[in-house]
C-alpha atoms as a PDB file:
ATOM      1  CA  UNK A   1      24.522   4.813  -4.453  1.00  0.00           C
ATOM      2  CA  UNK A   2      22.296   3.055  -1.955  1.00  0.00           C
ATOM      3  CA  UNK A   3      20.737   6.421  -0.286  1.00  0.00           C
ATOM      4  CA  UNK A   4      19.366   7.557  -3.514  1.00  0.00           C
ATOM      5  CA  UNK A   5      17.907   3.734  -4.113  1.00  0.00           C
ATOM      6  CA  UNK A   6      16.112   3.444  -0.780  1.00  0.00           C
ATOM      7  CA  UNK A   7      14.797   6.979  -0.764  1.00  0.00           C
ATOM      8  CA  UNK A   8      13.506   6.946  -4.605  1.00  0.00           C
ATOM      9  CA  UNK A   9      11.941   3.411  -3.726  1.00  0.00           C
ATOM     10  CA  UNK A  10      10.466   4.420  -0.722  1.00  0.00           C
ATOM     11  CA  UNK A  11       9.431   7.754  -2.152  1.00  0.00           C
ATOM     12  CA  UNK A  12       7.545   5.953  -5.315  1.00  0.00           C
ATOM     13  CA  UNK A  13       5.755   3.086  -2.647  1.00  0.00           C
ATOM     14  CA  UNK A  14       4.285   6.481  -0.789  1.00  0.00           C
ATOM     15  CA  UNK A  15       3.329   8.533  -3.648  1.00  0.00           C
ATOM     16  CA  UNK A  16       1.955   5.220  -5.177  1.00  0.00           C
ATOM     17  CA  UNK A  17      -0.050   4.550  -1.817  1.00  0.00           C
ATOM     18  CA  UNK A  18      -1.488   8.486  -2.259  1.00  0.00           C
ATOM     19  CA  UNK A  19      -2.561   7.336  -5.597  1.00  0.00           C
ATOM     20  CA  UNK A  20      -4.302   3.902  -5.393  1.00  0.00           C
ATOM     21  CA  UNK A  21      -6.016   6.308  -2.013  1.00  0.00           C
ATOM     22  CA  UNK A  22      -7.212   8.351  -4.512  1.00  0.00           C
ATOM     23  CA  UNK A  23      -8.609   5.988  -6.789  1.00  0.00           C
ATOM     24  CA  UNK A  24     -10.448   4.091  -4.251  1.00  0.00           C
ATOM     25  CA  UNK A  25     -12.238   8.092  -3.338  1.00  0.00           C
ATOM     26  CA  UNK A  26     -12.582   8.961  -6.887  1.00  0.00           C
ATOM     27  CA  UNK A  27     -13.176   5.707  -9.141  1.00  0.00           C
ATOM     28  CA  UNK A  28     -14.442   3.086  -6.051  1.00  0.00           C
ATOM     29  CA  UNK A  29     -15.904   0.522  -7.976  1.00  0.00           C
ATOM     30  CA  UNK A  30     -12.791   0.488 -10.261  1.00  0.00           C
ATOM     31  CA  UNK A  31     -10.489   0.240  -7.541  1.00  0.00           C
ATOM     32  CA  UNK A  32     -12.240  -2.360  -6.009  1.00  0.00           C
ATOM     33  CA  UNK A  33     -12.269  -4.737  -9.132  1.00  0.00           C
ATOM     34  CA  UNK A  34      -8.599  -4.101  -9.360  1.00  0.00           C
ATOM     35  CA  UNK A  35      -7.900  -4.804  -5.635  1.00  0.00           C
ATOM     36  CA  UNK A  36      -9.238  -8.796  -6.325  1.00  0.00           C
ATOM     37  CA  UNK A  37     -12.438  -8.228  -4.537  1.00  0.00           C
ATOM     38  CA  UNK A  38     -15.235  -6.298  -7.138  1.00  0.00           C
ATOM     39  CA  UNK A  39     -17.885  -3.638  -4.759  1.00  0.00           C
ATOM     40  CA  UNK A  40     -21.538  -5.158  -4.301  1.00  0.00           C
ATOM     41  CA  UNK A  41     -23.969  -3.869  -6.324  1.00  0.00           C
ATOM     42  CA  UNK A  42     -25.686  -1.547  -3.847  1.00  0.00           C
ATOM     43  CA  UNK A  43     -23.006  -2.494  -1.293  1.00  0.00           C
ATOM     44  CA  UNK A  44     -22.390   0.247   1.680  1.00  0.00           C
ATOM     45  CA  UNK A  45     -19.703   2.782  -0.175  1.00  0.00           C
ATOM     46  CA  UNK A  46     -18.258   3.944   3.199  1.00  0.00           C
ATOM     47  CA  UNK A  47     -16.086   0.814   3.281  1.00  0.00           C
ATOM     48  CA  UNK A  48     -14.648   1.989  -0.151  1.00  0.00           C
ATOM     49  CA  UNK A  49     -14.049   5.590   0.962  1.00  0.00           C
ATOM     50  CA  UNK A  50     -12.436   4.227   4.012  1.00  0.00           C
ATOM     51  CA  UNK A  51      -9.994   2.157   2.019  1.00  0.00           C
ATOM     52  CA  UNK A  52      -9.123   5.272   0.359  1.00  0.00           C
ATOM     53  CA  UNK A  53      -8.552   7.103   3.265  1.00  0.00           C
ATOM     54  CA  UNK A  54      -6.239   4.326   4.972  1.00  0.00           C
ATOM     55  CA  UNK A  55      -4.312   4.377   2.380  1.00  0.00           C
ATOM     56  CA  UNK A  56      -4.107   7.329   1.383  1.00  0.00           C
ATOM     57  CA  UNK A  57      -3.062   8.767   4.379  1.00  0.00           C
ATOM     58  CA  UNK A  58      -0.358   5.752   5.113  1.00  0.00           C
ATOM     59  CA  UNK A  59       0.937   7.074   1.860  1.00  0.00           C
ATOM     60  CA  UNK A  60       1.287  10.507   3.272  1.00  0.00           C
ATOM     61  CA  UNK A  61       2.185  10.253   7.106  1.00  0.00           C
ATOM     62  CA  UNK A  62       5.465   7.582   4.626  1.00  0.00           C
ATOM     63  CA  UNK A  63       6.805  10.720   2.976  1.00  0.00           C
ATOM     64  CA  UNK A  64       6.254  13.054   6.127  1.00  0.00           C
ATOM     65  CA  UNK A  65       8.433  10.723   8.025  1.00  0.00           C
ATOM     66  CA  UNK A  66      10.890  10.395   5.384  1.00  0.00           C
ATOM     67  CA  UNK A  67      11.397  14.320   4.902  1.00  0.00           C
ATOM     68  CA  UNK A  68      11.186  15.022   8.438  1.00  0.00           C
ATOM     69  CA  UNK A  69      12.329  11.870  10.536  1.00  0.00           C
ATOM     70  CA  UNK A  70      14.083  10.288   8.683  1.00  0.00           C
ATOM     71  CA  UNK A  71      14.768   6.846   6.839  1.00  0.00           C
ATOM     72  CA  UNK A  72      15.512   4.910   9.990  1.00  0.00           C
ATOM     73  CA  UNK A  73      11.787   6.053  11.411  1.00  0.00           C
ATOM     74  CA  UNK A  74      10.817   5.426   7.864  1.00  0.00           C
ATOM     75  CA  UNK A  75      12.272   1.846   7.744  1.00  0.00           C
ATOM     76  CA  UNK A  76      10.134   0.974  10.841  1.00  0.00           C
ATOM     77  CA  UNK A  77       7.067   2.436   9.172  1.00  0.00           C
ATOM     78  CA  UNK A  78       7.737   0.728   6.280  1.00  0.00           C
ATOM     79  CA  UNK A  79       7.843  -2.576   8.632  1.00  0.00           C
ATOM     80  CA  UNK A  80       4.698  -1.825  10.031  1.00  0.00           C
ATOM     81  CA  UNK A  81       2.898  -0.971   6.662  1.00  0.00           C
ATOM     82  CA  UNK A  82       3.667  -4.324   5.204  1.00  0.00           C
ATOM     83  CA  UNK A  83       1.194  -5.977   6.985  1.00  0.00           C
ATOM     84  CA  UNK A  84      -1.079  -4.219   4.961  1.00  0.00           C
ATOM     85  CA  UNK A  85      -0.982  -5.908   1.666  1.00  0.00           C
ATOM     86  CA  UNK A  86      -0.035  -9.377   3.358  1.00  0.00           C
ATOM     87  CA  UNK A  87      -3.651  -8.638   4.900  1.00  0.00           C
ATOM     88  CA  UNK A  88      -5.422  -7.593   1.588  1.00  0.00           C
ATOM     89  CA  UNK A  89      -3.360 -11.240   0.243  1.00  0.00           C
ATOM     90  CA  UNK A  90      -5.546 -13.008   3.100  1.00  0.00           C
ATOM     91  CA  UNK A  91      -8.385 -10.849   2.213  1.00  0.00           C
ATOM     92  CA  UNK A  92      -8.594 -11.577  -1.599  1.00  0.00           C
ATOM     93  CA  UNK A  93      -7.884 -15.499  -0.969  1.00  0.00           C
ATOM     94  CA  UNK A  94     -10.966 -15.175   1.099  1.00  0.00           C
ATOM     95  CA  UNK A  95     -13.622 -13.867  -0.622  1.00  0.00           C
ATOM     96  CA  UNK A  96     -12.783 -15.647  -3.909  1.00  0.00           C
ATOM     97  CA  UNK A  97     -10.542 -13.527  -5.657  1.00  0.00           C
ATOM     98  CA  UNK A  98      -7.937 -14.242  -8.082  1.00  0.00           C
ATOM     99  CA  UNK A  99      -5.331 -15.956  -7.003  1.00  0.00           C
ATOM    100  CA  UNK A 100      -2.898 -14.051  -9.377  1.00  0.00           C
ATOM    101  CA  UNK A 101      -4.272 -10.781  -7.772  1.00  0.00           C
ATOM    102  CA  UNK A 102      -3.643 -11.911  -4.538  1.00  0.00           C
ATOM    103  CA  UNK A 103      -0.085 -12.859  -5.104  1.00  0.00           C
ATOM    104  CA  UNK A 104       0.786 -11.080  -8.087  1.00  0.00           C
ATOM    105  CA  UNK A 105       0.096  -7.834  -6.462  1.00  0.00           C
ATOM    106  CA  UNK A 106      -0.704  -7.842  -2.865  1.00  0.00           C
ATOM    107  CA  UNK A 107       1.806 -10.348  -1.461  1.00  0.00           C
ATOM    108  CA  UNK A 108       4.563  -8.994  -4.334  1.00  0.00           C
ATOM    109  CA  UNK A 109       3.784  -5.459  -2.644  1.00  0.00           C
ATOM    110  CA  UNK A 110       4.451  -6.522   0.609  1.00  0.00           C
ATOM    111  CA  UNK A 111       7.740  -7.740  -0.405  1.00  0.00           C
ATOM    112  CA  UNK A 112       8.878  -4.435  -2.300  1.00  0.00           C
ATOM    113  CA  UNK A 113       7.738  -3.064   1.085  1.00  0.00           C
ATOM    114  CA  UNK A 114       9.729  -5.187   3.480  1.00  0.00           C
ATOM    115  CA  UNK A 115      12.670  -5.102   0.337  1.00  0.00           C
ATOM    116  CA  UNK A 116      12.310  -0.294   1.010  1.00  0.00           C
ATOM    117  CA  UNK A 117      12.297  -1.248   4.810  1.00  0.00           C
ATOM    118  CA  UNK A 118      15.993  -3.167   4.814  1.00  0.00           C
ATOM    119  CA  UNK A 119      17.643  -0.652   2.173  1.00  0.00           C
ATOM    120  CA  UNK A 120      16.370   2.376   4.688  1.00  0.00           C
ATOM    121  CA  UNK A 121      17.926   0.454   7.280  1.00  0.00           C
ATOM    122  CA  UNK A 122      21.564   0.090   5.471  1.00  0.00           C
ATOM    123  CA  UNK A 123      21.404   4.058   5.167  1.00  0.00           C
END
């Protein structure tokens, strides 16, 4: 019962990674409103597309290591990969963005994150 649970969750935290990637390539100034912190009018792009990218590929090199290392290699990732949205927490807080935002989806992430890394680690 527990290797289906930590695989599906870790599964839909990667593919979910790919997307918001996507989003920040394809719809930037969207994404950006929805991270906490809206894009500058006229602001450089290239941080945007960069965003994308890092996350993105996190997303992908999290299911590559879960279909061919394994969930023990994929529990460490996931360890590492928290750090991320604790960050973007810090970053909204920061530059003025909603507080709700910055808890209610960066700082929650990182939990569900940490929460994929221990059930990976009981498999």
């Amino acid at each position: 019962m527990l290797t289906p649970v930590a695989y599906g969750l870790a599964i839909l935290l990667n593919l979910l990674l790919v997307f918001i990637g996507a989003r920040f390539l394809f719809t930037p100034r969207a994404a950006a409103a929805g991270y906490g912190v809206p894009a500058r009018t006229g602001g450089d792009p290239a941080y945007l597309t960069i965003k994308g990218l890092r996350d993105g590929g996190y997303g992908l090199v999290g299911l590559a290591l879960l279909a061919f290392a394994g969930p023990h290699a994929e529990a460490w990732f996931m360890l590492v990969v928290a750090l991320l949205p604790f960050g973007d927490t810090v970053v909204v807080l920061r530059n003025g963005g909603p507080k709700a935002v910055a808890f209610g989806v960066h700082f929650a992430t990182a939990v569900v994150i940490l929460l994929s890394a221990v059930l990976l680690f009981l498999v």
